[in-house]
Protein backbone atom coordinates (compact mmCIF):
# COMPACT_ATOMS: atom_id res chain seq x y z
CA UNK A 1 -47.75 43.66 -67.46
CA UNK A 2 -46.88 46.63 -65.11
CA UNK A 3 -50.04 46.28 -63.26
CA UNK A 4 -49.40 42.51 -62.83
CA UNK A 5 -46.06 43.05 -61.83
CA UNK A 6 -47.74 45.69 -58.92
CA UNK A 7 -50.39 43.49 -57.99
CA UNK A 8 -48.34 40.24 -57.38
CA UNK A 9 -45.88 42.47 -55.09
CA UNK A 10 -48.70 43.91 -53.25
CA UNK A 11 -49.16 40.03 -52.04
CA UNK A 12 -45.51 39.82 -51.28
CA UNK A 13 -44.91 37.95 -47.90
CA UNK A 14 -42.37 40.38 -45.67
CA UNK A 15 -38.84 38.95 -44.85
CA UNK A 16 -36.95 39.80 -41.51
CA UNK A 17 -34.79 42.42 -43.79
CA UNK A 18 -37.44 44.38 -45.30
CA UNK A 19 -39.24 44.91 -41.86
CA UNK A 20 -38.34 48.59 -40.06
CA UNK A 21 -34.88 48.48 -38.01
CA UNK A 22 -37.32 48.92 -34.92
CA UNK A 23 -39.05 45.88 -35.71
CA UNK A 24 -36.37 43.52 -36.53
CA UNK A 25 -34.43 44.78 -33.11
CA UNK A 26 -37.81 43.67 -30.93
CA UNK A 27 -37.34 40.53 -32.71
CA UNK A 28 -34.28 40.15 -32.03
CA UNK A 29 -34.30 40.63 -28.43
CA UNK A 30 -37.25 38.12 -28.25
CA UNK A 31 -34.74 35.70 -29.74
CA UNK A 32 -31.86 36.43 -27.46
CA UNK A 33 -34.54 36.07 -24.34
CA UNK A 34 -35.89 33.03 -25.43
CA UNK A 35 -34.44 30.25 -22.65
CA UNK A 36 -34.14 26.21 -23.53
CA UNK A 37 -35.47 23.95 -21.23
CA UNK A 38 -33.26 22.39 -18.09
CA UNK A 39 -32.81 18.72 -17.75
CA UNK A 40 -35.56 17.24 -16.19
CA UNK A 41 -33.39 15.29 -13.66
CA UNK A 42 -29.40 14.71 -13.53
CA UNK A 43 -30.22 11.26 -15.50
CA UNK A 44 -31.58 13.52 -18.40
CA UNK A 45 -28.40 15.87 -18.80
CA UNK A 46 -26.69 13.78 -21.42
CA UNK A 47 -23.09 13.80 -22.01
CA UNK A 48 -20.81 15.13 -19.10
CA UNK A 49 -17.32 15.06 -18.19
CA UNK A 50 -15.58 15.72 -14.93
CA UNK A 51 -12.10 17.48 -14.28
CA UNK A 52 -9.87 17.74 -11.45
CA UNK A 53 -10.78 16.62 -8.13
CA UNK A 54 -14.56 19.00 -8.32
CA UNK A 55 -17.46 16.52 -8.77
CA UNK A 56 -18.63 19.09 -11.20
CA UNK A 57 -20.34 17.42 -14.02
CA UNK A 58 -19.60 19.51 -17.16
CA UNK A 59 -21.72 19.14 -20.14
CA UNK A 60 -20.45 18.40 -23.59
CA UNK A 61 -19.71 20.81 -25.63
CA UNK A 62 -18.68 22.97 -22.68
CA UNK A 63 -19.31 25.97 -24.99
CA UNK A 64 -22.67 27.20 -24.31
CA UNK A 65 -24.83 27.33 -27.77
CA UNK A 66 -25.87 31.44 -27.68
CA UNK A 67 -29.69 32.27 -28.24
CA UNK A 68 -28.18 34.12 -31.26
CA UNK A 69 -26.62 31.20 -33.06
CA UNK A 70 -29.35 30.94 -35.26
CA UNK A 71 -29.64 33.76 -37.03
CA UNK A 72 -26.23 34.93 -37.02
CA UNK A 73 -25.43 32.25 -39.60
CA UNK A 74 -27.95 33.99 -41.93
CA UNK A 75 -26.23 36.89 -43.76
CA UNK A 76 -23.88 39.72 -42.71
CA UNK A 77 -26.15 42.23 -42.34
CA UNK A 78 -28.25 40.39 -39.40
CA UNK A 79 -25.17 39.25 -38.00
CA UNK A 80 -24.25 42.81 -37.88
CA UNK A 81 -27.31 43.61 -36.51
CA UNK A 82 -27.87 41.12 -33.44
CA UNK A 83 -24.09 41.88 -32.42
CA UNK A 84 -25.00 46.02 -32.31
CA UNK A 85 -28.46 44.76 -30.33
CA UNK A 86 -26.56 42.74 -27.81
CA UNK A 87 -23.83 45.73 -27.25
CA UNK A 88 -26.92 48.19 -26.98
CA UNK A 89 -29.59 46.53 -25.28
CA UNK A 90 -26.98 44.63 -22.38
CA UNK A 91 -29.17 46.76 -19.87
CA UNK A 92 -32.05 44.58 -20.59
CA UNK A 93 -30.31 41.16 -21.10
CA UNK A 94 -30.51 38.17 -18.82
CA UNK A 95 -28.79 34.86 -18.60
CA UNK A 96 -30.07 31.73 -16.94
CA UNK A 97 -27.24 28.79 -15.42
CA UNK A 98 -29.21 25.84 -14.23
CA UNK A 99 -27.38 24.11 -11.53
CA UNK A 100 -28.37 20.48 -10.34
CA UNK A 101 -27.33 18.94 -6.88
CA UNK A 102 -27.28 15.55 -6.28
CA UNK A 103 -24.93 14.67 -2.59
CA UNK A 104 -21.89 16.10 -3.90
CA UNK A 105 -22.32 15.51 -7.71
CA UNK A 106 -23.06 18.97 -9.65
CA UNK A 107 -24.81 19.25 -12.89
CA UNK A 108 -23.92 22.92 -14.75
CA UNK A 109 -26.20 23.67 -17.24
CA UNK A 110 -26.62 27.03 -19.47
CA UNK A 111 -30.25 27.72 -20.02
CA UNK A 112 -29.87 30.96 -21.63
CA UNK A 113 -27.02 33.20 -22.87
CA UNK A 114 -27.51 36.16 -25.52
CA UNK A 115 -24.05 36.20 -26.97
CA UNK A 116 -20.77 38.01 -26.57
CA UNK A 117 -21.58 40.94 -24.16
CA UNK A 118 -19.34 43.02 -21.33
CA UNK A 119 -22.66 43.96 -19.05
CA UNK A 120 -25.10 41.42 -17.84
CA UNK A 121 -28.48 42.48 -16.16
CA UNK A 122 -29.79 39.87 -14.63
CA UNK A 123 -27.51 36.35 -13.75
CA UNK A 124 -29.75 33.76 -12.96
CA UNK A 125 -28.67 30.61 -10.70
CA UNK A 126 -31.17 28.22 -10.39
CA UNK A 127 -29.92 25.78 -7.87
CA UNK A 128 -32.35 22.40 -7.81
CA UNK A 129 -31.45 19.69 -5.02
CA UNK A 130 -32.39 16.51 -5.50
CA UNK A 131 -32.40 13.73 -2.77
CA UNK A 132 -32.61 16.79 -0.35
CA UNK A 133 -32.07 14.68 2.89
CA UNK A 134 -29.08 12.97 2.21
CA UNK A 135 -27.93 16.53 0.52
CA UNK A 136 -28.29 18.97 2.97
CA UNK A 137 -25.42 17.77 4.64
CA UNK A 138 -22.96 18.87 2.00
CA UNK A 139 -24.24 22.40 2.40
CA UNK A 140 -23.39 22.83 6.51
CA UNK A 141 -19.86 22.85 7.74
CA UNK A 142 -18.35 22.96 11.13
CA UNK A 143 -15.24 24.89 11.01
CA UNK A 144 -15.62 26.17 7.50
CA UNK A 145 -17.14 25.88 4.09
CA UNK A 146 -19.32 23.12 3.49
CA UNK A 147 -18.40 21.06 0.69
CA UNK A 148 -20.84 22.24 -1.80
CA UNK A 149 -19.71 25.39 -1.77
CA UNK A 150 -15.98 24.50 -3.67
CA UNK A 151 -17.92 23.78 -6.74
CA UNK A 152 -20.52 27.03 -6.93
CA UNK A 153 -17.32 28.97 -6.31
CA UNK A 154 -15.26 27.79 -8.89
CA UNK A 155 -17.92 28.23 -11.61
CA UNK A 156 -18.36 31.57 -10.22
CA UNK A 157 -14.68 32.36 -10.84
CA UNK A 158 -14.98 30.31 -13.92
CA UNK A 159 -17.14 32.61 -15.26
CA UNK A 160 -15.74 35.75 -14.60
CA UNK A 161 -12.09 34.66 -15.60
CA UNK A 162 -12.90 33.39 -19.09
CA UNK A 163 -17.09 33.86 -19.90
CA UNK A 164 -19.35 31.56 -20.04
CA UNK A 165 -17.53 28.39 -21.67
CA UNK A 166 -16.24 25.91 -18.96
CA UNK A 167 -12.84 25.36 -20.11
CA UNK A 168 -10.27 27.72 -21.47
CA UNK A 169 -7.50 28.98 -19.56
CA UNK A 170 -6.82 32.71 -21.04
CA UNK A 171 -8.76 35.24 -19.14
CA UNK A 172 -10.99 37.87 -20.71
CA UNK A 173 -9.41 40.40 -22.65
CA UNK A 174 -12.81 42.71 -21.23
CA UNK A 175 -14.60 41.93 -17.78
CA UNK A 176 -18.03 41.04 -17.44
CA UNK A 177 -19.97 43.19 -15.14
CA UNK A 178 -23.59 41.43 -13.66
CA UNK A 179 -25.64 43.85 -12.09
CA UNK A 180 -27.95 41.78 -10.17
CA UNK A 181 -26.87 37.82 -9.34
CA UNK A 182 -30.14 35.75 -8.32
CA UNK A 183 -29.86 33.08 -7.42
CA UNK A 184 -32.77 30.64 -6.17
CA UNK A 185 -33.27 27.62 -4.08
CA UNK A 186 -35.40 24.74 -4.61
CA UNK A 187 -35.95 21.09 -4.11
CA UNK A 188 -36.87 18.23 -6.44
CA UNK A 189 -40.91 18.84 -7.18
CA UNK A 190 -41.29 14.94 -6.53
CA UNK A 191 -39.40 15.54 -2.86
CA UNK A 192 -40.95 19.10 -1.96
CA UNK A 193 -44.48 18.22 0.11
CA UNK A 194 -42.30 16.45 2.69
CA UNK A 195 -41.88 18.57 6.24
CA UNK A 196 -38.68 16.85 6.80
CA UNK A 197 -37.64 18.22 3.41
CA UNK A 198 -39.16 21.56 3.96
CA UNK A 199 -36.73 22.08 7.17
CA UNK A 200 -34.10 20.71 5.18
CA UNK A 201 -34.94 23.42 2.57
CA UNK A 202 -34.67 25.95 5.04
CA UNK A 203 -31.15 24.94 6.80
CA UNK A 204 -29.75 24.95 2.98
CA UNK A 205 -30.82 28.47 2.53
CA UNK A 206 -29.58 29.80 5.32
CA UNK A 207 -26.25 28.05 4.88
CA UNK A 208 -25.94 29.26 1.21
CA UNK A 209 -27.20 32.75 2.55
CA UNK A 210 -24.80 32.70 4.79
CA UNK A 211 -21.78 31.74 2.67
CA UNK A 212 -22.67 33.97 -0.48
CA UNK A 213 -22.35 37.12 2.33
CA UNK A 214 -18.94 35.75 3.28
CA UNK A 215 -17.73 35.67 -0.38
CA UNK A 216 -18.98 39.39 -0.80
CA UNK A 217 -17.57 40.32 2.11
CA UNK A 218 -14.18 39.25 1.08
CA UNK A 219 -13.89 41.01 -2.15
CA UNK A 220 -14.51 37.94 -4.12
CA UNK A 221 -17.28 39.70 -6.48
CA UNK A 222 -15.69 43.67 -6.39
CA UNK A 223 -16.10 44.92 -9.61
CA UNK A 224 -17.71 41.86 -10.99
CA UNK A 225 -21.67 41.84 -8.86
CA UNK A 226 -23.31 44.32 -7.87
CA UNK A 227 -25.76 43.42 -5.73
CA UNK A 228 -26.56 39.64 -5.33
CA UNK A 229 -30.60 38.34 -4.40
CA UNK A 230 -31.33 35.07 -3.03
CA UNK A 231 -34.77 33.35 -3.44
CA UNK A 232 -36.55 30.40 -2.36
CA UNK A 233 -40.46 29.37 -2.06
CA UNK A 234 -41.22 27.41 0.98
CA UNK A 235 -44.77 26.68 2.16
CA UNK A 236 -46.34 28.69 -0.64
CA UNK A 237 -44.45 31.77 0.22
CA UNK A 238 -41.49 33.45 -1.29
CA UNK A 239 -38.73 34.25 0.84
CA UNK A 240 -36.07 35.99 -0.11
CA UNK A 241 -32.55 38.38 1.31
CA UNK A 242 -30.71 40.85 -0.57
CA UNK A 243 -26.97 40.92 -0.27
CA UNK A 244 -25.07 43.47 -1.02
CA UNK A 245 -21.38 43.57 -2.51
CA UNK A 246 -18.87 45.82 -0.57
CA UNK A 247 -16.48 48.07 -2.55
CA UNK A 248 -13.49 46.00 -0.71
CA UNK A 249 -10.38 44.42 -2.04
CA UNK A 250 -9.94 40.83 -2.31
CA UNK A 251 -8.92 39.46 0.85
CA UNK A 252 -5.83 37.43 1.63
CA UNK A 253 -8.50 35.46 4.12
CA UNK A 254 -10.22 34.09 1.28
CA UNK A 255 -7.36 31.68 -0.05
CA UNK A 256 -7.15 30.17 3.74
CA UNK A 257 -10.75 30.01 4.54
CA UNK A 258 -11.50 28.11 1.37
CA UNK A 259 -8.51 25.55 1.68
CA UNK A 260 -10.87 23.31 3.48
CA UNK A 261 -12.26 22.55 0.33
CA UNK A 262 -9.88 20.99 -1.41
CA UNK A 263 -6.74 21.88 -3.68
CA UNK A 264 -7.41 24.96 -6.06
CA UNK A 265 -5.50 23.49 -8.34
CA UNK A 266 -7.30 25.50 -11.45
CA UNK A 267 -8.84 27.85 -9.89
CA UNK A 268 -7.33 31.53 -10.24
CA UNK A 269 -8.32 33.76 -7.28
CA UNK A 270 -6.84 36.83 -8.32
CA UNK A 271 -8.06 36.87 -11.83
């Protein structure tokens, strides 16, 4: 019967607990890097609610579901074990915000986010027009910021204020610090083969490039961004500028120069 007993566990399938520490942690990280797939189109983004005055199209829940959700609801011991991972291994983590434009309409969508963490490697912001033409306009404006840019601001202040879900008013009782902010440029697949569009493409980076420099500049991202990268592909080649974040103080300047856009109504500046 002992010999039975030996043989049958010999044939034993491993579980995720009896594999070495090592093992389960590569695992885990695999998890917490695995992204979900962005709406197709902003038709395909399912529930969304708007707030204030910002034609910012929030999804529903505004809670972003973490890549660990799943297998912190096993046992203790794994949910001890993915929480020590994402405190450890925050130098190699990444997080991925989809962001849909459609004329002034935006469409905020979380892609990827490990879980609870103070330190974030890489930030992804993957900004997709669609209907570029009739767009492009909300990107340029004459005597300040264009239009677009009230909404990308206030989820960037969104973010750092309170983390990752869209709406809850107490700040963070610890910052979160992104090392490198990326964020890329690109047009509707169906829309990107047009030379009208491919101009178009290029005014909007230049116009985003030019604003994202002017936030930095100002003290907007101190402390928050180190170093912020901006990407787009246009005419099968990669373009891309690096802009870096000043060791300044928030600026006084920034309040007026963004009152073009609007009120600010729930948007803290000086968190």
């Amino acid at each position: 019967m002992s010999y039975i007993r030996q043989a049958r566990s010999s044939f034993d399938k491993p579980t995720l607990l009896t594999l070495p520490r090592e093992i389960r942690d590569l695992i885990y990280i695999s998890v917490l890097q695995s992204p979900n797939d962005p709406p197709s189109s902003p038709q395909s983004t399912g529930p969304r609610i708007t707030k204030h005055y910002h034609r910012i199209q929030y999804p529903v829940p505004s809670r972003p579901q973490n890549a660990s959700a799943g297998l912190v609801g096993c046992n203790r011991q794994i949910r001890s074990e993915i929480r020590e991972v994402i405190q450890r291994k925050a130098a190699i983590l990444d997080c991925k915000l989809d962001f849909m434009i459609r004329d002034l309409d935006v469409w905020p969508t979380w892609v990827l986010f490990p879980g609870p963490t103070k330190r974030i490697r890489k930030w992804d912001v993957n900004i997709r027009v669609f209907d570029a033409a009739e767009s492009a306009d909300q990107f340029c404006g004459s005597s300040g910021p264009a239009l677009l840019f009230a909404p990308l601001l206030k989820l960037l202040n969104e973010f750092f204020h309170h983390g990752p879900q869209f709406f809850y008013k107490e700040p963070l009782n610890a910052a979160i610090h992104v090392d490198t902010l990326y964020v890329t440029i690109s047009l509707d697949k169906s829309e990107a083969d047009s030379p009208w569009d491919l101009l178009v493409q290029k005014r909007i980076f230049a116009n985003v490039s030019t604003e994202l420099s002017d936030i930095a500049s100002k003290g907007a991202l101190t402390g928050k961004v180190d170093t912020i990268r901006l990407f787009t592909c246009m005419d099968g080649r990669e373009v891309c500028k690096e802009i870096e974040v000043g060791n300044v103080e928030l600026s006084q300047e920034l309040a007026s120069y963004w009152a073009s856009c609007g009120p600010w109504d729930s948007f803290p500046l000086e968190c």
